[in-house]
C-alpha atoms as a PDB file:
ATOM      1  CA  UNK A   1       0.000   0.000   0.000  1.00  0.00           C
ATOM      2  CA  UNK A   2       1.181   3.201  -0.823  1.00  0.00           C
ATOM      3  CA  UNK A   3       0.138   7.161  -0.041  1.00  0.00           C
ATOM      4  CA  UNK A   4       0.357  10.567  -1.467  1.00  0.00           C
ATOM      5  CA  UNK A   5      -1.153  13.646   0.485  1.00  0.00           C
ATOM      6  CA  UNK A   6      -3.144  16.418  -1.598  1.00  0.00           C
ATOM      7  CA  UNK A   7      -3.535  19.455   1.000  1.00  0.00           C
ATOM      8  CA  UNK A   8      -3.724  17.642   4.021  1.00  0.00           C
ATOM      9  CA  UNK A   9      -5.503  14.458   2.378  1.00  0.00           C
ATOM     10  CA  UNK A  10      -4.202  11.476   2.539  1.00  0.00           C
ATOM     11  CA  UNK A  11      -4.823   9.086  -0.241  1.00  0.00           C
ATOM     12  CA  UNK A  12      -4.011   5.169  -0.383  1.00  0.00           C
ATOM     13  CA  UNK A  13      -3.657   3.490  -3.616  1.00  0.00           C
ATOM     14  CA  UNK A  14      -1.858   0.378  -5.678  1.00  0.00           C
ATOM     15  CA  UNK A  15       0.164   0.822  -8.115  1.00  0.00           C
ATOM     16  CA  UNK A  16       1.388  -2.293 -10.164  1.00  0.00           C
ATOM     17  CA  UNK A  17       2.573  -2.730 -13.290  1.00  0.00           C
ATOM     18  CA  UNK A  18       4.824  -1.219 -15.673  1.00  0.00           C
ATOM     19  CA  UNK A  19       3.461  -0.349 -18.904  1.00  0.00           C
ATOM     20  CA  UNK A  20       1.177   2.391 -20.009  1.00  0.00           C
ATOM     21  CA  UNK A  21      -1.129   3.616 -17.161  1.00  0.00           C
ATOM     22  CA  UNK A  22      -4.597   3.200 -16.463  1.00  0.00           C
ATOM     23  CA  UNK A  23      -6.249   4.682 -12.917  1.00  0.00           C
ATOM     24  CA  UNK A  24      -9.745   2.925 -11.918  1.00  0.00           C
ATOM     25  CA  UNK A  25     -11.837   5.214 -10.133  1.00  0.00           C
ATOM     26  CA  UNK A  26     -14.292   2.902  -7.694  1.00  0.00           C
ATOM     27  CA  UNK A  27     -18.186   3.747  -6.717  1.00  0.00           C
ATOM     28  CA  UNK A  28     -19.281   5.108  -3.695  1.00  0.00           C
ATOM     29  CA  UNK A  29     -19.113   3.395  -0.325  1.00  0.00           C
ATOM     30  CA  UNK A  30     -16.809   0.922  -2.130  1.00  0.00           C
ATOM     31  CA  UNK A  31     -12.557   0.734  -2.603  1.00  0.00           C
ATOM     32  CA  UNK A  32     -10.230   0.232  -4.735  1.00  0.00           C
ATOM     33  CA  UNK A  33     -11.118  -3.713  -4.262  1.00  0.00           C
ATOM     34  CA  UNK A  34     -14.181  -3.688  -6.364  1.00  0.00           C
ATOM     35  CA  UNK A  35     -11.570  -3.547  -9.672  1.00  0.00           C
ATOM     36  CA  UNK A  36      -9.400  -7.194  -7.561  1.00  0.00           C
ATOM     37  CA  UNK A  37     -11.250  -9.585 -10.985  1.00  0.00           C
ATOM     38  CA  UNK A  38     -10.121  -7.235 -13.484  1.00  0.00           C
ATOM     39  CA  UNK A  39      -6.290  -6.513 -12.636  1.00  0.00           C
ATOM     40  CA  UNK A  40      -4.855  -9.603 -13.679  1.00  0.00           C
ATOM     41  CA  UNK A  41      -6.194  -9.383 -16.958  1.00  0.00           C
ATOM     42  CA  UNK A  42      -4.990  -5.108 -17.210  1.00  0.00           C
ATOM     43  CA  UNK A  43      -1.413  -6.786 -15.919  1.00  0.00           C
ATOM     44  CA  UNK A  44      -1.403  -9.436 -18.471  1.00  0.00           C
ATOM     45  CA  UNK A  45      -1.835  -7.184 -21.057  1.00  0.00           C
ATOM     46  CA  UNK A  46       0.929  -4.674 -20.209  1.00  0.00           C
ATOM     47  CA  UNK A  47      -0.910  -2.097 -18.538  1.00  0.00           C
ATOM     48  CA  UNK A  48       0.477  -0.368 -15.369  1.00  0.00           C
ATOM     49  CA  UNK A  49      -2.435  -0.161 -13.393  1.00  0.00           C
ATOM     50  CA  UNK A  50      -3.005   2.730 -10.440  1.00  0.00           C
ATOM     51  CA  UNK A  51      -5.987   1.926  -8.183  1.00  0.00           C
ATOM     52  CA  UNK A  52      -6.904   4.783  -5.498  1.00  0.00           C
ATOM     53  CA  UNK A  53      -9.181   4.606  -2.628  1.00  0.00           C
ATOM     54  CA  UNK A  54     -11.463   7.793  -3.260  1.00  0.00           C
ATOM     55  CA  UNK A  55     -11.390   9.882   0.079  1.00  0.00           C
ATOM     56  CA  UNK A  56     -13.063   9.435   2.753  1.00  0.00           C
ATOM     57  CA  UNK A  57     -13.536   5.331   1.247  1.00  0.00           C
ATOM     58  CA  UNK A  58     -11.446   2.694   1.920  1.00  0.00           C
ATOM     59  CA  UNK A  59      -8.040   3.434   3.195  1.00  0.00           C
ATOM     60  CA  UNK A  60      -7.740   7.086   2.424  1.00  0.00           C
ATOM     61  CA  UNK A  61      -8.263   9.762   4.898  1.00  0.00           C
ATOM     62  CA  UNK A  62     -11.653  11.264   5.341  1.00  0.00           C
ATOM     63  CA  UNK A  63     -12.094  14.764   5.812  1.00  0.00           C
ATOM     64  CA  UNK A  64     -15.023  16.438   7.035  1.00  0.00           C
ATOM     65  CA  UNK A  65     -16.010  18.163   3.807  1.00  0.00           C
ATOM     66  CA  UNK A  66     -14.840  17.449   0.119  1.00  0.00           C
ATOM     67  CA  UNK A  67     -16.924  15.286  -1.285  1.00  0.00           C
ATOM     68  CA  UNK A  68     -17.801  16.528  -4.360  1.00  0.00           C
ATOM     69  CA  UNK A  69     -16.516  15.378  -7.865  1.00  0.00           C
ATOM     70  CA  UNK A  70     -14.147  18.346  -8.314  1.00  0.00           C
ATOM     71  CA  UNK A  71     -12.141  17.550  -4.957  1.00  0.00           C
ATOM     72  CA  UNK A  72     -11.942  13.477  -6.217  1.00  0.00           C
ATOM     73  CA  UNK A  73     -10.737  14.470  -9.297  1.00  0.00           C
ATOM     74  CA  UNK A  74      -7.976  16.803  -7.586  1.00  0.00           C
ATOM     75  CA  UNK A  75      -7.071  14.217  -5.628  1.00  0.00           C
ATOM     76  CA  UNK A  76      -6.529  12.077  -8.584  1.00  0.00           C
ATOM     77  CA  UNK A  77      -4.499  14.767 -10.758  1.00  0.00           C
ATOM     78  CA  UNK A  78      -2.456  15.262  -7.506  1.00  0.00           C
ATOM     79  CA  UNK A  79      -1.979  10.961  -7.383  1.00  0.00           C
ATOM     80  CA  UNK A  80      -0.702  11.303 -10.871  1.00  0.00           C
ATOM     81  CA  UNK A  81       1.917  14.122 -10.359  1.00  0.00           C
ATOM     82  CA  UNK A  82       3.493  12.001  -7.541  1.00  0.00           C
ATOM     83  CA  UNK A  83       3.825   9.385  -9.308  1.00  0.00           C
ATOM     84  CA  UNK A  84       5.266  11.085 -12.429  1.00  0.00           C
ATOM     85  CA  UNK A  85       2.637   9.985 -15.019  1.00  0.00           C
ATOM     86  CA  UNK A  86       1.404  12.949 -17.229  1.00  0.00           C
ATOM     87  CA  UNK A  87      -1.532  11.469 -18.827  1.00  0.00           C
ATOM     88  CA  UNK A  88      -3.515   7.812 -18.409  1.00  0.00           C
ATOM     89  CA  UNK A  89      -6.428   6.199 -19.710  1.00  0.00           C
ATOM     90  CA  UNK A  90      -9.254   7.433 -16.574  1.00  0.00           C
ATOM     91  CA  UNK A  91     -11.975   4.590 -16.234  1.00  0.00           C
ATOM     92  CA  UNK A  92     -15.172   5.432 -13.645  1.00  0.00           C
ATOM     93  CA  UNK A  93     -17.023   2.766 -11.783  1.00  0.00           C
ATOM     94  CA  UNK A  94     -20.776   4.525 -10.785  1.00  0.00           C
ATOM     95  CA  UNK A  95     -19.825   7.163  -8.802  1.00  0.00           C
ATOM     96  CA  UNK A  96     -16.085   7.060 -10.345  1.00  0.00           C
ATOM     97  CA  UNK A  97     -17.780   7.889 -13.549  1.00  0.00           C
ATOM     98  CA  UNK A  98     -18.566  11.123 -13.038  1.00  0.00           C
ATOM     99  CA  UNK A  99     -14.925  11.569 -11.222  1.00  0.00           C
ATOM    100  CA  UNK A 100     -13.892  10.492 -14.543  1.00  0.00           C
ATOM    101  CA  UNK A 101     -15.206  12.593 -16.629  1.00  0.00           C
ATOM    102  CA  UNK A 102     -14.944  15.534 -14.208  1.00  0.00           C
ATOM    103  CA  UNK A 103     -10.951  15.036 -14.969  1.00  0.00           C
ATOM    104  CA  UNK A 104     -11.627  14.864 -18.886  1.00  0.00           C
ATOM    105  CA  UNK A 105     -13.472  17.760 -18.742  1.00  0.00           C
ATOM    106  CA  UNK A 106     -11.084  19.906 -16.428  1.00  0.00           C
ATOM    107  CA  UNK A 107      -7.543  18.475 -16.635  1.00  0.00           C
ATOM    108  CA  UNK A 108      -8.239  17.275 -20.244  1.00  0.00           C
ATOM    109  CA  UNK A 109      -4.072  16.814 -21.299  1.00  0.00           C
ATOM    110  CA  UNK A 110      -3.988  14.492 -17.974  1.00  0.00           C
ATOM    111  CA  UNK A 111      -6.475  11.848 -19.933  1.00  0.00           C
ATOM    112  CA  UNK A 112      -5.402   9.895 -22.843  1.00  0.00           C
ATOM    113  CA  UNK A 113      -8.864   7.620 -23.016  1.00  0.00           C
ATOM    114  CA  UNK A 114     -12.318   7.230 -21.166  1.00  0.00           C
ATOM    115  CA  UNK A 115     -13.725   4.505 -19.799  1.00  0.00           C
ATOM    116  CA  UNK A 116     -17.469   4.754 -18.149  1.00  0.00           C
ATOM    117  CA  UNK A 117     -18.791   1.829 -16.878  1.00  0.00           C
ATOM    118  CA  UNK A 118     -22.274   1.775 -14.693  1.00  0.00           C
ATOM    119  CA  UNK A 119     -21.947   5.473 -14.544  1.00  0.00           C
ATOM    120  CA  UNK A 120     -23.575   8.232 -12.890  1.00  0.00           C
ATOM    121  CA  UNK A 121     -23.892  11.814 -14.403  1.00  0.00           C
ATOM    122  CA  UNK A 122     -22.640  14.248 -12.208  1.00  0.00           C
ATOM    123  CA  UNK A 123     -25.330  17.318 -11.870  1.00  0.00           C
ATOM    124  CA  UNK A 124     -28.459  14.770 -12.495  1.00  0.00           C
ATOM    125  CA  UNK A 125     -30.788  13.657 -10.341  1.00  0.00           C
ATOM    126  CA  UNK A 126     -30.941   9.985  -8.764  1.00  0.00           C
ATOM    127  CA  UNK A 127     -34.403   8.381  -9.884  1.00  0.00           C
ATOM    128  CA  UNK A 128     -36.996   8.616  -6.658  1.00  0.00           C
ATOM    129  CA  UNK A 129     -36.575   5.225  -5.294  1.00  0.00           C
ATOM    130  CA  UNK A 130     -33.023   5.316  -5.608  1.00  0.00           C
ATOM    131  CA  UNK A 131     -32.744   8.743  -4.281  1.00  0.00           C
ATOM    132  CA  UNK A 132     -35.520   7.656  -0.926  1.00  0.00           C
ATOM    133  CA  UNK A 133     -33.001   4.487  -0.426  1.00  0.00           C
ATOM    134  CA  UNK A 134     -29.655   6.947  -0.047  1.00  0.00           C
ATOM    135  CA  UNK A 135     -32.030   9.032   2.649  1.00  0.00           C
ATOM    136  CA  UNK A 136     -32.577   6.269   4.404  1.00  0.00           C
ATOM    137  CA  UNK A 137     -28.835   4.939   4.672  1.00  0.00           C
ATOM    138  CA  UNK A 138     -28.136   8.600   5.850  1.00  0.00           C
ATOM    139  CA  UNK A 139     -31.082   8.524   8.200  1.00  0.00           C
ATOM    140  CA  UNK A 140     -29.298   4.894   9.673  1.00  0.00           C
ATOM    141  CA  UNK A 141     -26.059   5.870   9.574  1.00  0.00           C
ATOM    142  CA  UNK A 142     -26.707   9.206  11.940  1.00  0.00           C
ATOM    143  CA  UNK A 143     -28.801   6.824  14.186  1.00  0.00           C
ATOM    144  CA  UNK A 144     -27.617   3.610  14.476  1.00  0.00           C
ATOM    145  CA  UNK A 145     -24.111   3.253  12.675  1.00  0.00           C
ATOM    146  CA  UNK A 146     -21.998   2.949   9.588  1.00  0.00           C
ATOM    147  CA  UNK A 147     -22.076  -1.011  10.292  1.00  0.00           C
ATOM    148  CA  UNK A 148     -25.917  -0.991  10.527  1.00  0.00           C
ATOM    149  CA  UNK A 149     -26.345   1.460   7.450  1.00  0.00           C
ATOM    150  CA  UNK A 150     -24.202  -0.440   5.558  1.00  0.00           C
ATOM    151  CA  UNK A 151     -26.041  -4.076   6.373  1.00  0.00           C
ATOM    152  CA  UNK A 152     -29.245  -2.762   6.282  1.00  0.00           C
ATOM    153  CA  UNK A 153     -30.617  -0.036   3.680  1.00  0.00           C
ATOM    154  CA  UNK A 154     -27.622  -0.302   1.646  1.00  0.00           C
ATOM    155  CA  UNK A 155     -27.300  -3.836   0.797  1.00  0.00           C
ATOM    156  CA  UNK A 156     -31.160  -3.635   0.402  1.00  0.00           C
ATOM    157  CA  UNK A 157     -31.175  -0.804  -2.317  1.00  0.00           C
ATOM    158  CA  UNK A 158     -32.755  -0.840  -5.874  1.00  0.00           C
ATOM    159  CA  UNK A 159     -28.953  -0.624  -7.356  1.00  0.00           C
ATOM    160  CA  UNK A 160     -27.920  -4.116  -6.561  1.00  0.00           C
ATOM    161  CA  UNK A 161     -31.199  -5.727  -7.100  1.00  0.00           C
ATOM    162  CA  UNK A 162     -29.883  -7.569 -10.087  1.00  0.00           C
ATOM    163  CA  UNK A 163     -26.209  -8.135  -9.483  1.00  0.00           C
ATOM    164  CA  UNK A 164     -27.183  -9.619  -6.119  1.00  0.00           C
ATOM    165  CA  UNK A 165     -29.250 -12.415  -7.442  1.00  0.00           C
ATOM    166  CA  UNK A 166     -25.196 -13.607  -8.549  1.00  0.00           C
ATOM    167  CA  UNK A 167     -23.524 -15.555  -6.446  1.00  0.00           C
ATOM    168  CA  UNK A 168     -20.837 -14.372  -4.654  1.00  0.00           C
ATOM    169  CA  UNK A 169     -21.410 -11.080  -5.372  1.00  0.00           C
ATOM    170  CA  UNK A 170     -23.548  -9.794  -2.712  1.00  0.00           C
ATOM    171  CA  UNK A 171     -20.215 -11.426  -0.071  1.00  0.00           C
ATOM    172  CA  UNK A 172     -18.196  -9.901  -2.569  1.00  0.00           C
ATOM    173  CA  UNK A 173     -19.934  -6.405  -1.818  1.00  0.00           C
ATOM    174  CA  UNK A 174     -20.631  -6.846   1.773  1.00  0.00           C
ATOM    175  CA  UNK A 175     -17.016  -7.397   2.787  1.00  0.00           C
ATOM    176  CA  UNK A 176     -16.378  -3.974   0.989  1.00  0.00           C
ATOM    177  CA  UNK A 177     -18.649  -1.821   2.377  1.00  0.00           C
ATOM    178  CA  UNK A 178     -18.479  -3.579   5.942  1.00  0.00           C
ATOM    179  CA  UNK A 179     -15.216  -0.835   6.075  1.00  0.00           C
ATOM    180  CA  UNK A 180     -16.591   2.031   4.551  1.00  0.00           C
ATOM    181  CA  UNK A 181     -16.417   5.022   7.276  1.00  0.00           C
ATOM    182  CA  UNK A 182     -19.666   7.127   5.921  1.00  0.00           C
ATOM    183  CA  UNK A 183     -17.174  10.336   6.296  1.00  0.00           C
ATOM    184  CA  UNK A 184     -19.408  12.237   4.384  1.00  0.00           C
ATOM    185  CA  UNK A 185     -22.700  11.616   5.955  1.00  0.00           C
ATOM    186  CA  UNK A 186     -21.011  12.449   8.951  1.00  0.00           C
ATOM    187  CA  UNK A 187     -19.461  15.297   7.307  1.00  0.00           C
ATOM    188  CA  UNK A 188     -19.488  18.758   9.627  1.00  0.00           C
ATOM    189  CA  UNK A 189     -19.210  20.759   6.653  1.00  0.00           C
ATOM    190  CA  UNK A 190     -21.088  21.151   3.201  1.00  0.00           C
ATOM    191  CA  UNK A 191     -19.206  20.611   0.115  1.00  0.00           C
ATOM    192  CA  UNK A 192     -19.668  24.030  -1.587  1.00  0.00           C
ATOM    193  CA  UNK A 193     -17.968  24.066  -5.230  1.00  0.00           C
ATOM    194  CA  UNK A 194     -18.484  27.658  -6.773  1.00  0.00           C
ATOM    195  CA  UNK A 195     -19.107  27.395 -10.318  1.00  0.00           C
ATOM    196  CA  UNK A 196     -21.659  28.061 -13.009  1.00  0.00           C
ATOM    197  CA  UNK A 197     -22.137  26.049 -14.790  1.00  0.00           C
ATOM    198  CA  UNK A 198     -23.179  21.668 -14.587  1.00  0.00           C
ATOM    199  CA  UNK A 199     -21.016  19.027 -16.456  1.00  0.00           C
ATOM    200  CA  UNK A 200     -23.984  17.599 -18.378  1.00  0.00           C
ATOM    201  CA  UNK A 201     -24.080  20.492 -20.425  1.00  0.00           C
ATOM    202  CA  UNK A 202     -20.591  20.321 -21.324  1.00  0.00           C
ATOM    203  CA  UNK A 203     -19.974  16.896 -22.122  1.00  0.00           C
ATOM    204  CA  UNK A 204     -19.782  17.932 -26.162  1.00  0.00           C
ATOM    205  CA  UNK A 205     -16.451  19.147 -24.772  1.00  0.00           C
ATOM    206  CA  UNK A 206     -14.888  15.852 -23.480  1.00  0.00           C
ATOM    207  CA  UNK A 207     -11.790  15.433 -26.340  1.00  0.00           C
ATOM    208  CA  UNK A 208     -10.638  11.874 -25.075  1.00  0.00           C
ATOM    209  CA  UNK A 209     -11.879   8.452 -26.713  1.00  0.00           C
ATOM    210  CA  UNK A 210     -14.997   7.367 -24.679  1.00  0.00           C
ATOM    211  CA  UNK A 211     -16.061   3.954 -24.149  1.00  0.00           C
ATOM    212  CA  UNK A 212     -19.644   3.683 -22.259  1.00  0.00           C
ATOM    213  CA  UNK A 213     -20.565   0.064 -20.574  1.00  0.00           C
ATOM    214  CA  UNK A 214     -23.954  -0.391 -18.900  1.00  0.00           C
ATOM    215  CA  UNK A 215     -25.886  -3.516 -17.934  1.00  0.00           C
ATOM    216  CA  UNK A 216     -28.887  -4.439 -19.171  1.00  0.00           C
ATOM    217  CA  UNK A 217     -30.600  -5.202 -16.092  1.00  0.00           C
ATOM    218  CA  UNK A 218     -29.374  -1.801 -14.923  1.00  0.00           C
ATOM    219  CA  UNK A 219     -31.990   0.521 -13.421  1.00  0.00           C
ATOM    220  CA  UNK A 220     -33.894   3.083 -15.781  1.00  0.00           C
ATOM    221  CA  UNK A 221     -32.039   6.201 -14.491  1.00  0.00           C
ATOM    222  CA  UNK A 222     -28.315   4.645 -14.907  1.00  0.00           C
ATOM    223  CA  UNK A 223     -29.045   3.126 -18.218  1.00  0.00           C
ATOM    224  CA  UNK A 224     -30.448   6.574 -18.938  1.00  0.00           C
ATOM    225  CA  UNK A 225     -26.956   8.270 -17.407  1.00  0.00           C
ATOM    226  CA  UNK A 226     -24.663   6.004 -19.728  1.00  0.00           C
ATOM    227  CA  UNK A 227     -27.253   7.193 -22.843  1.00  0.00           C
ATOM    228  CA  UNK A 228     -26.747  11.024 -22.068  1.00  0.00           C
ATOM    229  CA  UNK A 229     -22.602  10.337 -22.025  1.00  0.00           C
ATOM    230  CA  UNK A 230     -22.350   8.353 -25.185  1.00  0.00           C
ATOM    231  CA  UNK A 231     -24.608  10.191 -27.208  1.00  0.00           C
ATOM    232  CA  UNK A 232     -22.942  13.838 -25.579  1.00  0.00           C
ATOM    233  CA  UNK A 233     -18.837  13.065 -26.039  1.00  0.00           C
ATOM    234  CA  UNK A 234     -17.768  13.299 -29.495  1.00  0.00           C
ATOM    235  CA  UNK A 235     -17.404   9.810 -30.822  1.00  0.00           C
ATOM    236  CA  UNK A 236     -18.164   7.788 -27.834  1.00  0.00           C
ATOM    237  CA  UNK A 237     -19.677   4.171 -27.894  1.00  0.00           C
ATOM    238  CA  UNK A 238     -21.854   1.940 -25.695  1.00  0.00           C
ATOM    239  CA  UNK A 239     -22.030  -1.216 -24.829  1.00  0.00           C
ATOM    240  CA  UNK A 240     -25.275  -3.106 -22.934  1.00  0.00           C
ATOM    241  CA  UNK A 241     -24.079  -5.969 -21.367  1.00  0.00           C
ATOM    242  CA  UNK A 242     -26.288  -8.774 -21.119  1.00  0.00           C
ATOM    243  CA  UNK A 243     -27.650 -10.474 -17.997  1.00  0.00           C
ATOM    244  CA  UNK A 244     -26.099  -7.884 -16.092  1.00  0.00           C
ATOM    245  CA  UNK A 245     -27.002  -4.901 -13.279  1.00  0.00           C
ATOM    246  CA  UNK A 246     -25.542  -2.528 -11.870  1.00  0.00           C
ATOM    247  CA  UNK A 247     -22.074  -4.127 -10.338  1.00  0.00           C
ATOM    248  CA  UNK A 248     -20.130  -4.570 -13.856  1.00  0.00           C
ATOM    249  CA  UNK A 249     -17.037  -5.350 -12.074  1.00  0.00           C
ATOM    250  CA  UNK A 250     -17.982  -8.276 -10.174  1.00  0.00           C
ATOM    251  CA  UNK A 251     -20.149  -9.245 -12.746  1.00  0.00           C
ATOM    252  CA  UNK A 252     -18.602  -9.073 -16.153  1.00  0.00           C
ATOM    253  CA  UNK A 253     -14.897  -8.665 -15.326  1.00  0.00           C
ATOM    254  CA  UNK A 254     -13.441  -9.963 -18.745  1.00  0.00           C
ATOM    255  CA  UNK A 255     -15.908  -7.604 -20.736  1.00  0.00           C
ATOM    256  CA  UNK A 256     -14.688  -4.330 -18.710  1.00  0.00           C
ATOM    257  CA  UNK A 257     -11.029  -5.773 -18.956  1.00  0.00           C
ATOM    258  CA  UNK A 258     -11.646  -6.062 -22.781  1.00  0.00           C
ATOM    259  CA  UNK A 259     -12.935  -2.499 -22.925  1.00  0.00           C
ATOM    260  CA  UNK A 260     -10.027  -1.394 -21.340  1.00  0.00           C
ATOM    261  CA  UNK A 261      -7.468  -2.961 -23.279  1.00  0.00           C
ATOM    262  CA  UNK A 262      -9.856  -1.692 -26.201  1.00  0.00           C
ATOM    263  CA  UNK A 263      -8.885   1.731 -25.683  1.00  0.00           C
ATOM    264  CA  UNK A 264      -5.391   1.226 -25.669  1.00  0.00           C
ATOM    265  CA  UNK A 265      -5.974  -0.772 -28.781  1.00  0.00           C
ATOM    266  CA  UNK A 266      -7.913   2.041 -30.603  1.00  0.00           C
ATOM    267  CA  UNK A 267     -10.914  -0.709 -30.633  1.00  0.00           C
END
């Protein structure tokens, strides 16, 4: 395990490999760990591969306010100068997504590909029963625990309806999340980042090549999300994966390895 700090931020990540870099961006409440079925396959194929624990997740710091897609994607440009890589193929799990294309859009020469897969779209809403779940988890985490939160609400939401019908994925998940700190539901500050304008409406301006992967048994508003991105960045492409929900790592590791060593490929 290794760290870099970004203005008092501490951030944990892996770093293996030695080839041309890719950084995997996990979903929220999760760690670097969701991308474990993948790496192999990113190694084999000569990829250096850079995998950080978001803040306030896993085992990076967590500060009491930051938690907005601008500060990950900081954090990220800040994990790349350390390490001496000036550009790297930026691929977005869910919440990671829209960290992702946050750092296409605003440190554009620091990404040489994109990769969304299950994303969200920063600056939309989450569909109502998705969006009553996340109260919830914040209404159990402020009452009876992260641990409780985390077993309860959370591992009950709409998101993983699907991909928790799989085995092993719903262990996979649970041993994940059973460490997540809830930092920013606990958070004594609000995020506040001052700008006008919302990354939707800018997506035409996303220059890197954009691969899009969403499952078919995803729910309406994410399948709707990874619509919006491929048909908004210039020459972007989708992919529905069959059989599949929300948790496209766990699921359908060798199709998101393949459409990561697509981009590299210029497939």
């Amino acid at each position: 395990m290794s760290e870099i700090t970004n203005h008092e931020v501490t951030i944990s990540y892996t770093d293996e490999g030695a080839g041309r870099p890719v950084v995997l961006l996990h979903g929220h409440t999760l760690d670097r760990r969701i991308w474990l079925p993948i790496v192999p396959t990113l190694l084999k194929a000569g990829l250096r591969v850079i995998r950080p624990d978001l803040r306030g997740h896993g085992q990076s710091s967590r500060p009491d306010f930051g938690y907005h897609h601008f500060h990950h994607a900081a954090d990220t440009v800040a994990l790349l100068d350390a390490i001496h890589i000036e550009h790297a193929a930026a691929i977005g799990f869910s919440f990671g997504g829209g960290v992702a294309m946050e750092l296409a859009l605003t440190h554009a020469t620091r990404v040489d590909s994109l990769g969304l897969v299950a994303t969200v779209m920063p600056d939309r809403p989450f569909e109502p029963a998705f969006m009553e779940n996340l109260r919830e988890v914040a209404r159990c985490i402020r009452a009876d625990g992260v641990a409780a939160a985390m077993a309860g609400p959370w591992a009950a939401s709409p998101l993983f309806a699907h991909s928790f019908t799989k085995d092993g994925i719903r262990e996979a998940v649970a041993a994940i999340v059973a460490g997540f700190p809830g930092a920013e539901f606990l958070a004594t500050q609000r995020d506040r980042v001052e700008r006008d304008w919302k990354l939707p409406d800018r997506l035409a301006e996303i220059s890197a090549p954009t691969r899009v992967m969403v499952g078919e048994m995803e729910m309406p508003g994410f399948k709707a999300y990874a619509k919006e991105a491929a048909g908004g960045i210039p020459g972007a492409r989708i992919e529905i994966i069959q059989n599949c929900g929300h948790l496209l790592p766990l699921e359908a590791p060798e199709a998101v390895a393949a459409m990561i060593i697509g981009l590299f490929d210029g497939r």
